[in-house]
N, C-alpha and C. Protein backbone atom coordinates (compact mmCIF):
# COMPACT_ATOMS: atom_id res chain seq x y z
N UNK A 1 -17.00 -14.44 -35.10
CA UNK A 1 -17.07 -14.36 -33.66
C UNK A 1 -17.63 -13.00 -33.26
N UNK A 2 -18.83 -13.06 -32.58
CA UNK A 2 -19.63 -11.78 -32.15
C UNK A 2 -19.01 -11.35 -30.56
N UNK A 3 -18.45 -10.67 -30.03
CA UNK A 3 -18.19 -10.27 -28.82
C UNK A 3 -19.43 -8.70 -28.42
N UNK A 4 -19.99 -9.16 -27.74
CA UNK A 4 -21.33 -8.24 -26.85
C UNK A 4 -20.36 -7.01 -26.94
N UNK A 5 -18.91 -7.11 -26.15
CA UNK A 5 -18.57 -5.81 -25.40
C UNK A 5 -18.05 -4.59 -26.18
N UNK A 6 -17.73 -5.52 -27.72
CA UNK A 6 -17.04 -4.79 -28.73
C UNK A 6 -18.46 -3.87 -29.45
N UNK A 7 -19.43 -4.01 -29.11
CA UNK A 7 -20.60 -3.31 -29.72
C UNK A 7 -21.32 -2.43 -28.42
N UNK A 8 -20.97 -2.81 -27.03
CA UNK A 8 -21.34 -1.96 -26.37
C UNK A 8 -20.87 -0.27 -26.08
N UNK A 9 -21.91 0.69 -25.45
CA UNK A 9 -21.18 1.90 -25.78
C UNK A 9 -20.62 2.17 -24.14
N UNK A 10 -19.66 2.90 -24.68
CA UNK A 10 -19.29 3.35 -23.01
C UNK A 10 -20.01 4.36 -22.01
N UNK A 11 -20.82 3.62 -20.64
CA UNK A 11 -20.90 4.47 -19.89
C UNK A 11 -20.64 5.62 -19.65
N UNK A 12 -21.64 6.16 -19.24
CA UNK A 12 -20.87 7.91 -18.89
C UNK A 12 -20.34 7.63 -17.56
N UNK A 13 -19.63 8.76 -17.43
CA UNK A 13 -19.37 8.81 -15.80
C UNK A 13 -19.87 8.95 -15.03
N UNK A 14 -19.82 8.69 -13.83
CA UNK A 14 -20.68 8.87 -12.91
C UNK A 14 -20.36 10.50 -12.01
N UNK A 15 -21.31 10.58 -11.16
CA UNK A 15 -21.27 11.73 -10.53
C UNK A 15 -20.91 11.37 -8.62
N UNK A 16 -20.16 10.96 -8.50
CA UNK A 16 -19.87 11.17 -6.96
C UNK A 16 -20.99 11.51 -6.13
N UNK A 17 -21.08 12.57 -6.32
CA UNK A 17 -22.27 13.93 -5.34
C UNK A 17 -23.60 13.59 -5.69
N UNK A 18 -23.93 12.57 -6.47
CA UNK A 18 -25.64 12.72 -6.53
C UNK A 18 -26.02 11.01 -6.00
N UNK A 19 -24.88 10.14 -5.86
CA UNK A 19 -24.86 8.57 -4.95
C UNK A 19 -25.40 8.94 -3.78
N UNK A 20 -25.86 7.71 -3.48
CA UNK A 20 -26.26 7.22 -2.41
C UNK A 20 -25.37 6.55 -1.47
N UNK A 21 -23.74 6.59 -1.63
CA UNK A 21 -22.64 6.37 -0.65
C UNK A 21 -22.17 7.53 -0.70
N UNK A 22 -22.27 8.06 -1.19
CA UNK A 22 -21.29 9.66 -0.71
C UNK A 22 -22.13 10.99 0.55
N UNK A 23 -21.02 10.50 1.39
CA UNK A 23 -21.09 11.30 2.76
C UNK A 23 -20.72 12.32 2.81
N UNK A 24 -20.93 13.77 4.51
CA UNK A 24 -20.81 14.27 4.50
C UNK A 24 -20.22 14.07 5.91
N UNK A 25 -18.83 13.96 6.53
CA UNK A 25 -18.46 13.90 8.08
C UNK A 25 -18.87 15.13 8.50
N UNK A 26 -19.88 15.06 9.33
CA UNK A 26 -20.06 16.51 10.06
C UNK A 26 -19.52 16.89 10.81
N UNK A 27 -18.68 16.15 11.38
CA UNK A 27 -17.35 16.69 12.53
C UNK A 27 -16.13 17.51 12.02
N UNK A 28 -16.03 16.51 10.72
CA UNK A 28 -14.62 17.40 9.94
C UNK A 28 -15.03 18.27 8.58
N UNK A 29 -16.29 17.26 8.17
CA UNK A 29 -17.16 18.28 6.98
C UNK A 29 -16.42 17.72 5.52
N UNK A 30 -15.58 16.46 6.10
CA UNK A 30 -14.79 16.17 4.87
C UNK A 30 -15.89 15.02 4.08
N UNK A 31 -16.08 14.91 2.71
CA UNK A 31 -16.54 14.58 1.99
C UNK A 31 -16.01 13.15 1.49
N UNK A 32 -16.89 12.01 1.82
CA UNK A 32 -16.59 10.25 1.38
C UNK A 32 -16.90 10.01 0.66
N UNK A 33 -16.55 8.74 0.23
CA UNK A 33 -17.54 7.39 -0.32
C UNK A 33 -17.68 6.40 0.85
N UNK A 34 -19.14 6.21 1.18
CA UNK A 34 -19.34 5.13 2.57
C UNK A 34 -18.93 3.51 1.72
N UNK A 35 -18.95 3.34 0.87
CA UNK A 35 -19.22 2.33 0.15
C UNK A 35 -17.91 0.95 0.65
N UNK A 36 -17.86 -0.26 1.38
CA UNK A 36 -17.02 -0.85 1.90
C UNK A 36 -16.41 -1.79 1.01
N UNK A 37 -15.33 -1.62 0.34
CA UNK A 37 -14.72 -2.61 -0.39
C UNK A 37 -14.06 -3.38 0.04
N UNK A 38 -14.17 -4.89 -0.43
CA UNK A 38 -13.03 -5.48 0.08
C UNK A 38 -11.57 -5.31 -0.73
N UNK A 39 -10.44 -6.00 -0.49
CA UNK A 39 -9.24 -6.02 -0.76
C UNK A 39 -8.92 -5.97 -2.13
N UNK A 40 -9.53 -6.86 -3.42
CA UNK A 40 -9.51 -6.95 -4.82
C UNK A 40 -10.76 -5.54 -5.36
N UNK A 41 -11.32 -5.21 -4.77
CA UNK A 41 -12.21 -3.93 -5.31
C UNK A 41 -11.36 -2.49 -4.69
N UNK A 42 -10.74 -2.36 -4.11
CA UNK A 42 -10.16 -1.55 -3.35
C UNK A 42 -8.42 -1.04 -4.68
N UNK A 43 -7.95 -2.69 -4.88
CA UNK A 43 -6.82 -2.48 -6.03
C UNK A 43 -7.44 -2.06 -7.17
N UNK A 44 -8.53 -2.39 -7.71
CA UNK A 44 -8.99 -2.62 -8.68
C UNK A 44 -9.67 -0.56 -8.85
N UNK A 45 -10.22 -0.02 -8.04
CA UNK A 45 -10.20 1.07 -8.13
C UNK A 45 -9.15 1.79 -7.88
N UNK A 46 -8.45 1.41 -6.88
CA UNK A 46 -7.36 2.84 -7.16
C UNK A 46 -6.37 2.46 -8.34
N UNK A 47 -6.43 1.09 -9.12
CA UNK A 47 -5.41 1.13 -10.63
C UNK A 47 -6.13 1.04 -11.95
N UNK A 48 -7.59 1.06 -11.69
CA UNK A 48 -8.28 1.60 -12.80
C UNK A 48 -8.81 2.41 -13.26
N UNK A 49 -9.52 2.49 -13.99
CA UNK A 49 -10.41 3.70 -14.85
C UNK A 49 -11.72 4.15 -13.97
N UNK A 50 -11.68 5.07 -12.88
CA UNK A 50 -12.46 5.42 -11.86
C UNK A 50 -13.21 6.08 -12.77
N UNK A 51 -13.51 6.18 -14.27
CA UNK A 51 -14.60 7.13 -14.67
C UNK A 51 -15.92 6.75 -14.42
N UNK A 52 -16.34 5.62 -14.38
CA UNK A 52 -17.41 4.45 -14.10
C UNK A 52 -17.29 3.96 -12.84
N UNK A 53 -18.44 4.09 -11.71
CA UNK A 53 -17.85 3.73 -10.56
C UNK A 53 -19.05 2.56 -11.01
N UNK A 54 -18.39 1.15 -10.05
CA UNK A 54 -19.34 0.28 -10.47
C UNK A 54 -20.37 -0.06 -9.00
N UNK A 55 -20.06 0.41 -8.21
CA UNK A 55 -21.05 0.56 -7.20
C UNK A 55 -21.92 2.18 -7.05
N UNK A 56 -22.07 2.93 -8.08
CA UNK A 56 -22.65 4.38 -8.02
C UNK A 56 -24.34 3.96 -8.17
N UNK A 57 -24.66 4.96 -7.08
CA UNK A 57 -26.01 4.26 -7.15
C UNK A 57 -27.00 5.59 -6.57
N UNK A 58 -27.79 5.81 -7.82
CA UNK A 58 -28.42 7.51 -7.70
C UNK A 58 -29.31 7.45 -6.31
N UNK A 59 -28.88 8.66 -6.14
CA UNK A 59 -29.49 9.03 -5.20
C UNK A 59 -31.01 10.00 -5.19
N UNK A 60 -32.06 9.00 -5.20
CA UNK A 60 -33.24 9.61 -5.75
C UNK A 60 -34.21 9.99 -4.79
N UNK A 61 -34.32 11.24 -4.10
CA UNK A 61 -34.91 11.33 -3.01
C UNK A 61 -36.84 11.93 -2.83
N UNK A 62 -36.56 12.00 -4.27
CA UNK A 62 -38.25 11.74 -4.81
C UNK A 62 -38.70 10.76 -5.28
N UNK A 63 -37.87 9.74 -5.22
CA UNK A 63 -38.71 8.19 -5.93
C UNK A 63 -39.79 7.90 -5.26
N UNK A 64 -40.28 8.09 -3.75
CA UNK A 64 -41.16 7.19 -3.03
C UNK A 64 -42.19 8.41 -3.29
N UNK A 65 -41.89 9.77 -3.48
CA UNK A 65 -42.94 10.42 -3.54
C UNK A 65 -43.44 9.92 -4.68
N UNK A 66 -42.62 9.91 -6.01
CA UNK A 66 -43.49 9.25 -7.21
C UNK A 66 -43.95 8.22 -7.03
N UNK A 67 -43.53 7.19 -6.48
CA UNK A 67 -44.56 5.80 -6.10
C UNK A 67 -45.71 6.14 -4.74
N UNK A 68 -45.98 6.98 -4.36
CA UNK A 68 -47.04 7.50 -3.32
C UNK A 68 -48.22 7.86 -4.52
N UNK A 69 -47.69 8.61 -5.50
CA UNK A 69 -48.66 9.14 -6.34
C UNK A 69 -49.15 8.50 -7.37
């Protein structure tokens, strides 16, 4: 019996600060995640292994310049 997950390697962690949901409130200056979970993603991160966020999503603010060029 071959299982995929038992040969896969583990993700690195992610970085909070370089996503594309992580805010900046400029009123209070306090620092988010915009990202809207529902009810089972919401348990599921605050009782798991937050090292891997599974909605982290880079924030690349030169991509369109490289596709311009």
């Amino acid at each position: 019996m071959t299982d995929k997950k038992k040969n896969k390697k583990p993700l690195p962690p992610t970085n909070c600060e370089m996503c594309v949901y992580f805010d900046t409130d400029e009123e209070t200056g306090e620092e988010m995640c915009t990202v809207n979970l529902d009810e089972d993603e919401m348990v599921s991160f605050m009782t798991g292994d937050n090292s891997r966020c599974p909605h982290f999503y880079l924030h690349d603010e030169y991509k369109t310049v490289r596709r311009q060029n």
